[in-house]
N, C-alpha and C. Protein backbone atom coordinates (compact mmCIF):
# COMPACT_ATOMS: atom_id res chain seq x y z
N UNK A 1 8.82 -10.11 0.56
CA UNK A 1 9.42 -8.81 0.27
C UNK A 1 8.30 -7.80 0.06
N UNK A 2 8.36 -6.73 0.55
CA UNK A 2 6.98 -5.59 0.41
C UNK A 2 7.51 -5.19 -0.77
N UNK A 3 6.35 -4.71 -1.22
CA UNK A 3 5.74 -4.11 -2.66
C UNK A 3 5.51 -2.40 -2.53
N UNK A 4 6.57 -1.93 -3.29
CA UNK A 4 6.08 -0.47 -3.40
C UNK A 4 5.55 -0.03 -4.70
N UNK A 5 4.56 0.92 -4.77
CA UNK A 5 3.70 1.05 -5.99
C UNK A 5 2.81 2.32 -5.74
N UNK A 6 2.84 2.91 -6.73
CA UNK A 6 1.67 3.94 -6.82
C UNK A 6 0.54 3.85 -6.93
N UNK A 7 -0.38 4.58 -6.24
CA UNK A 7 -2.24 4.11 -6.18
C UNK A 7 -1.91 4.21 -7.51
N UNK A 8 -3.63 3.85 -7.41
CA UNK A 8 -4.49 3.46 -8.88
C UNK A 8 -5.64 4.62 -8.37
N UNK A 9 -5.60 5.71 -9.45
CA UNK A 9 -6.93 6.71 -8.85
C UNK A 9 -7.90 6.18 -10.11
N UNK A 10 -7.59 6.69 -11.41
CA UNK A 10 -8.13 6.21 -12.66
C UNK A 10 -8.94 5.28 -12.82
N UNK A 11 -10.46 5.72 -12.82
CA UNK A 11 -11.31 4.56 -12.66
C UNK A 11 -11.37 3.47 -13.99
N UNK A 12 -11.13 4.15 -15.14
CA UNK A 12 -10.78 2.94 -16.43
C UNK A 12 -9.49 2.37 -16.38
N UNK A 13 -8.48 2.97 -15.75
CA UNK A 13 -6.81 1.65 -15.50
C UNK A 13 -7.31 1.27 -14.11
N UNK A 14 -8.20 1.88 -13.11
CA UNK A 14 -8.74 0.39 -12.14
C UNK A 14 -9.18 -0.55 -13.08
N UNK A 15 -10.58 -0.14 -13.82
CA UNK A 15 -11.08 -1.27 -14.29
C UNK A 15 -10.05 -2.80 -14.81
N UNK A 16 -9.37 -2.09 -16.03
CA UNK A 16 -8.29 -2.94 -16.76
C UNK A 16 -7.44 -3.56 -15.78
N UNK A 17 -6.73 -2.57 -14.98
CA UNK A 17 -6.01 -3.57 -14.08
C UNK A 17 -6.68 -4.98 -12.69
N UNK A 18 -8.05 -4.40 -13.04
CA UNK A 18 -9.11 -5.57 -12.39
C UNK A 18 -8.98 -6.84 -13.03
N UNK A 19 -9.65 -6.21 -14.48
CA UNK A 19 -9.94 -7.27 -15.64
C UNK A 19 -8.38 -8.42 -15.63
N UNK A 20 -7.23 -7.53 -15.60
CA UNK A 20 -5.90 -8.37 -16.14
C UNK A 20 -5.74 -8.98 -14.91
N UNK A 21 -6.51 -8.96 -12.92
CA UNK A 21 -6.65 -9.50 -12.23
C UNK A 21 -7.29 -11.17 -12.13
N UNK A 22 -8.28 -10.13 -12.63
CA UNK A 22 -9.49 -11.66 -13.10
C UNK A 22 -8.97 -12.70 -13.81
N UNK A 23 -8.52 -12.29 -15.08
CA UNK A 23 -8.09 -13.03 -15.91
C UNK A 23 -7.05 -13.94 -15.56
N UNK A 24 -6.07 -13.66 -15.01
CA UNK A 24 -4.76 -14.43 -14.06
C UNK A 24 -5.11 -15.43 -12.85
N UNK A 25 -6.16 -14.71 -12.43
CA UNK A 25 -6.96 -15.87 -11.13
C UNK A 25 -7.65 -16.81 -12.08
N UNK A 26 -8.47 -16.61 -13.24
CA UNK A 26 -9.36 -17.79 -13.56
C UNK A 26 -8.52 -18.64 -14.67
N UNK A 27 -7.61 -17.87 -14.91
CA UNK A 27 -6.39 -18.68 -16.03
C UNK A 27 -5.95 -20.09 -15.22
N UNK A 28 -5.51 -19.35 -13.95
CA UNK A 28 -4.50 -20.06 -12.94
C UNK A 28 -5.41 -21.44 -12.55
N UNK A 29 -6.73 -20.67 -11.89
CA UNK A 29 -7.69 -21.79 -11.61
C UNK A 29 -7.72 -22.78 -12.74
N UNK A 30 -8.12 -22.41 -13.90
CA UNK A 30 -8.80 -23.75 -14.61
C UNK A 30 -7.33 -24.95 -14.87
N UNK A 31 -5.92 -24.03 -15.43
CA UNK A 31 -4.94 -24.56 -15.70
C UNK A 31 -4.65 -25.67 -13.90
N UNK A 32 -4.69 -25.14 -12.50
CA UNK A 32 -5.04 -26.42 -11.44
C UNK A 32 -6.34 -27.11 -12.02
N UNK A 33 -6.92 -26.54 -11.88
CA UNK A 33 -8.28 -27.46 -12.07
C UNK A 33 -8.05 -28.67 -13.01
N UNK A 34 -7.23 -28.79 -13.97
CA UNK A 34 -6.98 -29.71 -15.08
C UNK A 34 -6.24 -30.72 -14.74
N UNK A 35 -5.29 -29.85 -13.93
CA UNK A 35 -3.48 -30.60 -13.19
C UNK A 35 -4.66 -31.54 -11.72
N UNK A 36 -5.74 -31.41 -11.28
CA UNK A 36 -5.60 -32.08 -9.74
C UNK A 36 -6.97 -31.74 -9.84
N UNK A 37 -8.17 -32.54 -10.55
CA UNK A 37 -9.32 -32.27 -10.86
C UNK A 37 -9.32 -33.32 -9.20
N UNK A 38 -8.99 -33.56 -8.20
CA UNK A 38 -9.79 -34.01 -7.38
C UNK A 38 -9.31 -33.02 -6.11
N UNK A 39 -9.15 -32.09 -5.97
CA UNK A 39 -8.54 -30.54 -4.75
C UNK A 39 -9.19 -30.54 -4.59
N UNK A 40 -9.97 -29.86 -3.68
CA UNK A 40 -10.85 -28.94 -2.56
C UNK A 40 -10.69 -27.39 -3.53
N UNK A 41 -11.90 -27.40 -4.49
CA UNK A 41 -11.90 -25.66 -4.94
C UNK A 41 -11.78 -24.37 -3.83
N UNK A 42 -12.43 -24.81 -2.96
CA UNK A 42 -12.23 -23.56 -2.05
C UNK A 42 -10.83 -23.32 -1.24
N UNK A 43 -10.46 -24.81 -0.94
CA UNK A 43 -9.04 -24.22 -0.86
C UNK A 43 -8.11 -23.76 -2.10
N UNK A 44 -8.35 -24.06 -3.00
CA UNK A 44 -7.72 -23.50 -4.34
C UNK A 44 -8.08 -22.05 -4.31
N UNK A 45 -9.16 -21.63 -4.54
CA UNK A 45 -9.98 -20.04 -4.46
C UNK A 45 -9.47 -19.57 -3.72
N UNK A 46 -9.29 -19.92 -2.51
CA UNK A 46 -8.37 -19.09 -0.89
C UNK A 46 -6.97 -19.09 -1.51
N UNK A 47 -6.17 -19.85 -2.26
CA UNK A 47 -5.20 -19.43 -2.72
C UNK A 47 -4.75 -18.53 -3.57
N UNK A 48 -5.63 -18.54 -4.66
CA UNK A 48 -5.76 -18.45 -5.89
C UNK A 48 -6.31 -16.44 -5.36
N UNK A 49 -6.92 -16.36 -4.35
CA UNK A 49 -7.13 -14.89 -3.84
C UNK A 49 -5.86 -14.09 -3.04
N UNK A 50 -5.39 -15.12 -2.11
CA UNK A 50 -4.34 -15.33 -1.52
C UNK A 50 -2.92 -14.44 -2.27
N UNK A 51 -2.81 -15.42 -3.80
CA UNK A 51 -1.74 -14.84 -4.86
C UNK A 51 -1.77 -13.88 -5.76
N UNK A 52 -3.76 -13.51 -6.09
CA UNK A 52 -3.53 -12.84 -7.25
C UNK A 52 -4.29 -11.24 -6.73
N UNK A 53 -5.18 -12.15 -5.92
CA UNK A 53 -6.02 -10.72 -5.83
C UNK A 53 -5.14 -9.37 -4.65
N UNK A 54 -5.56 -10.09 -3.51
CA UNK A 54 -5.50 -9.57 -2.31
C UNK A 54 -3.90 -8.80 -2.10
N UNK A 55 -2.94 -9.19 -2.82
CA UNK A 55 -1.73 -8.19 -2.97
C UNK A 55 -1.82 -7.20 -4.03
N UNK A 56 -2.79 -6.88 -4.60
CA UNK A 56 -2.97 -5.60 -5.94
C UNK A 56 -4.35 -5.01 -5.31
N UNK A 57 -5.01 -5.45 -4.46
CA UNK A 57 -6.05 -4.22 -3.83
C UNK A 57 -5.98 -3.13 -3.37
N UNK A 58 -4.76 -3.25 -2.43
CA UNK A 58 -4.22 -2.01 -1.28
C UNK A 58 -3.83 -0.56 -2.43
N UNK A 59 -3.67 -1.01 -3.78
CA UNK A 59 -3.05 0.04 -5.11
C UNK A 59 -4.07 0.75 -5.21
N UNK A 60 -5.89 0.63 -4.92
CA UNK A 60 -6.72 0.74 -5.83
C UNK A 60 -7.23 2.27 -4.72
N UNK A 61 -7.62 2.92 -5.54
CA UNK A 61 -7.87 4.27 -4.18
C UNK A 61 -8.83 5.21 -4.73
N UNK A 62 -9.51 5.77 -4.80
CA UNK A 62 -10.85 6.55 -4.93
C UNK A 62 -10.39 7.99 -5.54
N UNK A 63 -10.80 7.88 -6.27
CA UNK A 63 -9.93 8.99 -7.73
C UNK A 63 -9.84 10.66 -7.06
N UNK A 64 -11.17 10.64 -5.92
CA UNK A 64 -11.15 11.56 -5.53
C UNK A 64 -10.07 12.27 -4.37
N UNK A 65 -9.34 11.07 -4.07
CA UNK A 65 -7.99 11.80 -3.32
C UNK A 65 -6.45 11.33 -4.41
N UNK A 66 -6.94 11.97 -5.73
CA UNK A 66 -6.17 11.49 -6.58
C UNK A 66 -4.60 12.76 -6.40
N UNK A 67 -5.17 13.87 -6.15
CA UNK A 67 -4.25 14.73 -5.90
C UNK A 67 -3.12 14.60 -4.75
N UNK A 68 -3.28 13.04 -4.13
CA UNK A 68 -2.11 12.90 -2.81
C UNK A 68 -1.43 12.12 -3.77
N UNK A 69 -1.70 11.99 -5.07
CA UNK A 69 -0.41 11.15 -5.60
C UNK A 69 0.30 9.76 -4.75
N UNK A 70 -0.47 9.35 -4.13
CA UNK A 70 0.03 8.47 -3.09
C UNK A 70 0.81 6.86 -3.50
N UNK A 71 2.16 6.81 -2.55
CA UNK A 71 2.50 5.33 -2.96
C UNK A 71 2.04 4.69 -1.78
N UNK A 72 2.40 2.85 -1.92
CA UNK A 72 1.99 2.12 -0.94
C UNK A 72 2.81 1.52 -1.09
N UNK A 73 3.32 1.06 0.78
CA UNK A 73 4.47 -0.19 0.77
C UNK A 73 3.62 -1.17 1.73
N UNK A 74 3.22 -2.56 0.89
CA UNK A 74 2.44 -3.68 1.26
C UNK A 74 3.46 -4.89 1.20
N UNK A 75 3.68 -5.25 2.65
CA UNK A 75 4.15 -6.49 2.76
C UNK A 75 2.85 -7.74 3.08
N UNK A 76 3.77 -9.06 3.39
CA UNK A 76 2.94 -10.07 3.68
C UNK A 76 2.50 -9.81 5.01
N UNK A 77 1.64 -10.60 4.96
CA UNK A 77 0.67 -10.93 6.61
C UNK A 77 1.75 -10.63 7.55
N UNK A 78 2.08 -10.14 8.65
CA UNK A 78 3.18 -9.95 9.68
C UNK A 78 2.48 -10.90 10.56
N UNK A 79 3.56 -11.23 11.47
CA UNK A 79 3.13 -12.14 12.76
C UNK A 79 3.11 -10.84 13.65
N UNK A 80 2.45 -10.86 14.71
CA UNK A 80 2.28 -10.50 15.84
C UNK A 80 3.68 -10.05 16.64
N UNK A 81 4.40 -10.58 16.93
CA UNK A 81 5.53 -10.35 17.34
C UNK A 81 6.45 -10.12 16.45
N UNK A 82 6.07 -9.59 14.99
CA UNK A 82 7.15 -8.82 14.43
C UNK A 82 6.66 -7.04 14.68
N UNK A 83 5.29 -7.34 15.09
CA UNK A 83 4.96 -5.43 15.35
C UNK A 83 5.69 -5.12 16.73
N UNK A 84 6.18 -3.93 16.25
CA UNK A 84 6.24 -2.81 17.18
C UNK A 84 5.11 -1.85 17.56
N UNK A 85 4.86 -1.57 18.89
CA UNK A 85 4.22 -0.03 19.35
C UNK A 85 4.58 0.99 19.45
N UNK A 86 3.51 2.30 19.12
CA UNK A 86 4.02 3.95 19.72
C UNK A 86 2.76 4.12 19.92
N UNK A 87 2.80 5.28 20.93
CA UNK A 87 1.55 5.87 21.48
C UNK A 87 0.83 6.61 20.28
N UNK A 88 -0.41 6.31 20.28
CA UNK A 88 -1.02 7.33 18.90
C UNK A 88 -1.97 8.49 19.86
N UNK A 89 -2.84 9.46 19.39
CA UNK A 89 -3.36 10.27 19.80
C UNK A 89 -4.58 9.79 20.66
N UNK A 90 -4.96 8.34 20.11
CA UNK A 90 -6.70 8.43 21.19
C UNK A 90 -6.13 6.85 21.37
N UNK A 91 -5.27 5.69 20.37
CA UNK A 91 -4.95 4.43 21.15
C UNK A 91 -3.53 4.13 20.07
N UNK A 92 -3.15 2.74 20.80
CA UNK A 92 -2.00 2.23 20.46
C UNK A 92 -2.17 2.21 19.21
N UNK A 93 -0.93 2.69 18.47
CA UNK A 93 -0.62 2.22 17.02
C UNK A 93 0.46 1.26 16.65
N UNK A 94 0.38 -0.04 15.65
CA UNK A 94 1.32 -0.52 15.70
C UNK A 94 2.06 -1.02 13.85
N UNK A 95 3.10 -0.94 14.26
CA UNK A 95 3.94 -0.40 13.02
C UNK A 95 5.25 -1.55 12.82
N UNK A 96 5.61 -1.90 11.55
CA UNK A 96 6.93 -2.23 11.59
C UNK A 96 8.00 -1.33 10.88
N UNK A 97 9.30 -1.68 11.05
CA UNK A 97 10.27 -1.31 10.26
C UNK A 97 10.33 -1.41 9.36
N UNK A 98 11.27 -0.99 8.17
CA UNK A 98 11.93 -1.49 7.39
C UNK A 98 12.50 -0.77 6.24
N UNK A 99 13.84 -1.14 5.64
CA UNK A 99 14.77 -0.19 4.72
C UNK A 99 14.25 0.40 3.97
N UNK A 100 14.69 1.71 3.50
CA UNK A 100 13.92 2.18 1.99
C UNK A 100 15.02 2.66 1.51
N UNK A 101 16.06 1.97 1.17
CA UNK A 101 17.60 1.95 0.49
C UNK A 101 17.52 2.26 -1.09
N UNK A 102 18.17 2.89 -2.00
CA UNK A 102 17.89 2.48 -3.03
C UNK A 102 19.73 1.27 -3.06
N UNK A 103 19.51 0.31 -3.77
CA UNK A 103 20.40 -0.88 -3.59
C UNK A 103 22.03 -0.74 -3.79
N UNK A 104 22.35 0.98 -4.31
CA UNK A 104 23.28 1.05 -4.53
C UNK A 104 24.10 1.90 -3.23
N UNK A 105 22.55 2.07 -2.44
CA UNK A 105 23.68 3.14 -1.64
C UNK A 105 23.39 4.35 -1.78
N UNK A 106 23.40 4.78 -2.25
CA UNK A 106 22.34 6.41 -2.94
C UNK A 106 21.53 6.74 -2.40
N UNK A 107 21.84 8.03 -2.17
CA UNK A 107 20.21 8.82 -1.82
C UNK A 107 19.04 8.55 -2.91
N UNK A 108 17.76 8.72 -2.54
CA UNK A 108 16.45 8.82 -3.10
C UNK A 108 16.15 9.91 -3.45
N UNK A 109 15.43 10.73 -4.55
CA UNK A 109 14.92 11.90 -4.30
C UNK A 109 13.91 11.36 -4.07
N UNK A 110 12.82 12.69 -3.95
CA UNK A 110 11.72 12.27 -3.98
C UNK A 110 10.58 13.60 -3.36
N UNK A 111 9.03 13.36 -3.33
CA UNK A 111 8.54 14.57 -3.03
C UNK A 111 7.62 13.88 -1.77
N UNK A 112 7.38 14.85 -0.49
CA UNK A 112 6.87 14.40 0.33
C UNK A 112 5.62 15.10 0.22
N UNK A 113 3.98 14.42 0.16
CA UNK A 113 3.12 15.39 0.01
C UNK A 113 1.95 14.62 1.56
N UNK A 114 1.45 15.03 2.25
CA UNK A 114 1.28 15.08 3.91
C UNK A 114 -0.17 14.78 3.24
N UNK A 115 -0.81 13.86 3.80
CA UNK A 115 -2.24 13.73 3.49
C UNK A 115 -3.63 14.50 4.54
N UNK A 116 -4.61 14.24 4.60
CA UNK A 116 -5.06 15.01 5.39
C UNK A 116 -4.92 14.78 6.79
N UNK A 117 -5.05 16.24 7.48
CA UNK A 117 -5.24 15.64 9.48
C UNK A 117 -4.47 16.97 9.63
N UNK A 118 -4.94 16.96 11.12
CA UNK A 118 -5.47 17.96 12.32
C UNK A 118 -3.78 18.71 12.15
N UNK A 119 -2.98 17.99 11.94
CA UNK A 119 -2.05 18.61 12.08
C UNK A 119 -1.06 18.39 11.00
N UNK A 120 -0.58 18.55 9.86
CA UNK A 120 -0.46 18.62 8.73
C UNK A 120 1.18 18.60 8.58
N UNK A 121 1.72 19.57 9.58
CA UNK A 121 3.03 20.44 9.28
C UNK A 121 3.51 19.47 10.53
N UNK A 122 2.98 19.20 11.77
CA UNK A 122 3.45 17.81 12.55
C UNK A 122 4.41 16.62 11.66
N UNK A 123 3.14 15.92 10.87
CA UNK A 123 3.44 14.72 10.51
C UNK A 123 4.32 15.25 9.09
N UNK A 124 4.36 16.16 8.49
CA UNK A 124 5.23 16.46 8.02
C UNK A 124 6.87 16.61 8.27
N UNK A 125 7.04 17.18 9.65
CA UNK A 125 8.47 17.37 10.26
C UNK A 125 8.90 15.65 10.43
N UNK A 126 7.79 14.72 11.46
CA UNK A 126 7.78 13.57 11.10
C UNK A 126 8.41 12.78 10.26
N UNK A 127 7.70 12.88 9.09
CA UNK A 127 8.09 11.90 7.89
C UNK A 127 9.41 12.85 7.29
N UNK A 128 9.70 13.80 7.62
CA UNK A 128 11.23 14.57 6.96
C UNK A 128 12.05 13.99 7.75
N UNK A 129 11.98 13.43 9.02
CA UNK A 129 12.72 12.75 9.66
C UNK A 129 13.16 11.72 9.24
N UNK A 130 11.95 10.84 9.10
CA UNK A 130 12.39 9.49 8.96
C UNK A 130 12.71 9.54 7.59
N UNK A 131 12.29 9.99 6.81
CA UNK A 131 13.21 10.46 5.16
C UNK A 131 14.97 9.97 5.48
N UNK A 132 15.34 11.30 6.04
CA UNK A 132 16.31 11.99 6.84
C UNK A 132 17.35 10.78 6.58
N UNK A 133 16.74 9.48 7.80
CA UNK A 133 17.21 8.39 8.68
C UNK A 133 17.46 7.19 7.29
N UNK A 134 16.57 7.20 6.44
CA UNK A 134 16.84 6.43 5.31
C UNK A 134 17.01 6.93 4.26
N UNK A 135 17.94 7.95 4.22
CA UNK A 135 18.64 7.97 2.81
C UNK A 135 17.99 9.06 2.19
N UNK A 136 16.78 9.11 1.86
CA UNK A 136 15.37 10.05 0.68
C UNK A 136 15.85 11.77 1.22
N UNK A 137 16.11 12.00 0.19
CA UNK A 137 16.03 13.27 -0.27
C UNK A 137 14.98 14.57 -0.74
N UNK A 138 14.12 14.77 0.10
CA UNK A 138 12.68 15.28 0.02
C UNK A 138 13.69 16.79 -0.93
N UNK A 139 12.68 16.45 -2.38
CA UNK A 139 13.11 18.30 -2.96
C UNK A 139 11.96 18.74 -2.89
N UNK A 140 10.41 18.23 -2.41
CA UNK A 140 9.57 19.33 -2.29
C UNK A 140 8.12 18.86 -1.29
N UNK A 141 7.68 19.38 -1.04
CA UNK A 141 6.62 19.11 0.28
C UNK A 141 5.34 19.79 -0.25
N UNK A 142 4.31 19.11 -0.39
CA UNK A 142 3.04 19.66 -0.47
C UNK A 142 2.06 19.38 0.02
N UNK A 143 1.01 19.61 0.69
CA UNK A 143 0.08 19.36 1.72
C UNK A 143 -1.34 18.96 0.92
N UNK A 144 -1.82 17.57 1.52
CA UNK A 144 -3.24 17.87 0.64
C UNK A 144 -4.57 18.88 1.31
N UNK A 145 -5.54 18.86 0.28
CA UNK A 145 -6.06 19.69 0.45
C UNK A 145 -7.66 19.40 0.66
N UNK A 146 -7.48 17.83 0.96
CA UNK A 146 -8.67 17.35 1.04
C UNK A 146 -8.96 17.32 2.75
N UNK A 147 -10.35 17.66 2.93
CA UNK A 147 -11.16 17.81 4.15
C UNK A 147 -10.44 16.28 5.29
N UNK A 148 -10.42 16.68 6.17
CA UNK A 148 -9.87 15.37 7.10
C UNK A 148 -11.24 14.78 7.38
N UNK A 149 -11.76 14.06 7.49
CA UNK A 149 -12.98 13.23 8.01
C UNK A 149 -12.91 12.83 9.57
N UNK A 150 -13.71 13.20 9.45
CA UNK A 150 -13.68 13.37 11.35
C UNK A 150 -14.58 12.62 12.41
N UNK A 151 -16.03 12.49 11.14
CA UNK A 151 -16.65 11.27 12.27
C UNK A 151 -17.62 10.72 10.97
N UNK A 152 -18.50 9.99 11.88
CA UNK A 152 -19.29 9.02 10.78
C UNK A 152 -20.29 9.73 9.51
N UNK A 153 -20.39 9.38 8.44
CA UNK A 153 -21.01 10.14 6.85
C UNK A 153 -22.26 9.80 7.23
């Protein structure tokens, strides 16, 4: 089931929410480690990253585009043949579906704010669409205001 959640800009609730990371991976580890002292650690570690880490990273985001207020919807690994294609501007982009219902049936409110790029008020009409198509109720639109990055730093 994908995970929706608001970044993490806040570099001291990154930290903490690291720390309460850590702590859950090496809890988990030692409590196996006790249960099946003869496993393969590294396949334990590949798990043990697998469950705790690698689904709370995608939250973590650089304080300095803290003003896109941004959420994230992170599902599991997709297979290959669950993506779909659309043409993107310079190559293929590929994307899946999926509901953004609230469970009763109800509209969503909610605020749409357009992150940076060449064309702003585009991907805006865009995402009012697909709003539109699932239910969400955009009451306000705001554009960020951060520089688009355009080639290598």
């Amino acid at each position: 089931m994908p995970s929706l959640h608001s970044c993490i800009y806040d570099g001291e609730l990154k930290r903490s929410e690291a720390m309460s990371i850590d702590n859950e991976f090496w809890d988990q580890y030692r409590m196996h480690r006790a249960k099946n002292p003869d496993y393969d650690d590294q396949k334990w570690i590949d798990q043990c990253f697998n469950l705790f880490v690698f689904p709370e990273v995608p939250f973590f985001k650089h304080e300095g585009f803290s003003e896109e207020g941004e959420w994230r919807l992170v599902s599991r690994p997709l297979n290959r043949r669950d993506l779909l294609v659309r043409p993107g501007t310079t190559f293929p982009i590929t994307y899946t579906e999926f509901p953004l219902l609230d469970p009763t049936g109800a509209s969503i409110e909610g605020q749409l704010a357009v992150g940076p790029g060449s064309s702003q008020e585009l991907a805006s009409h865009g995402a009012a669409v697909a709003a539109e198509r699932s239910k969400i109720r955009i009451r306000q639109r705001r554009y960020s205001l951060t520089p688009l990055r355009t080639g290598s730093a």
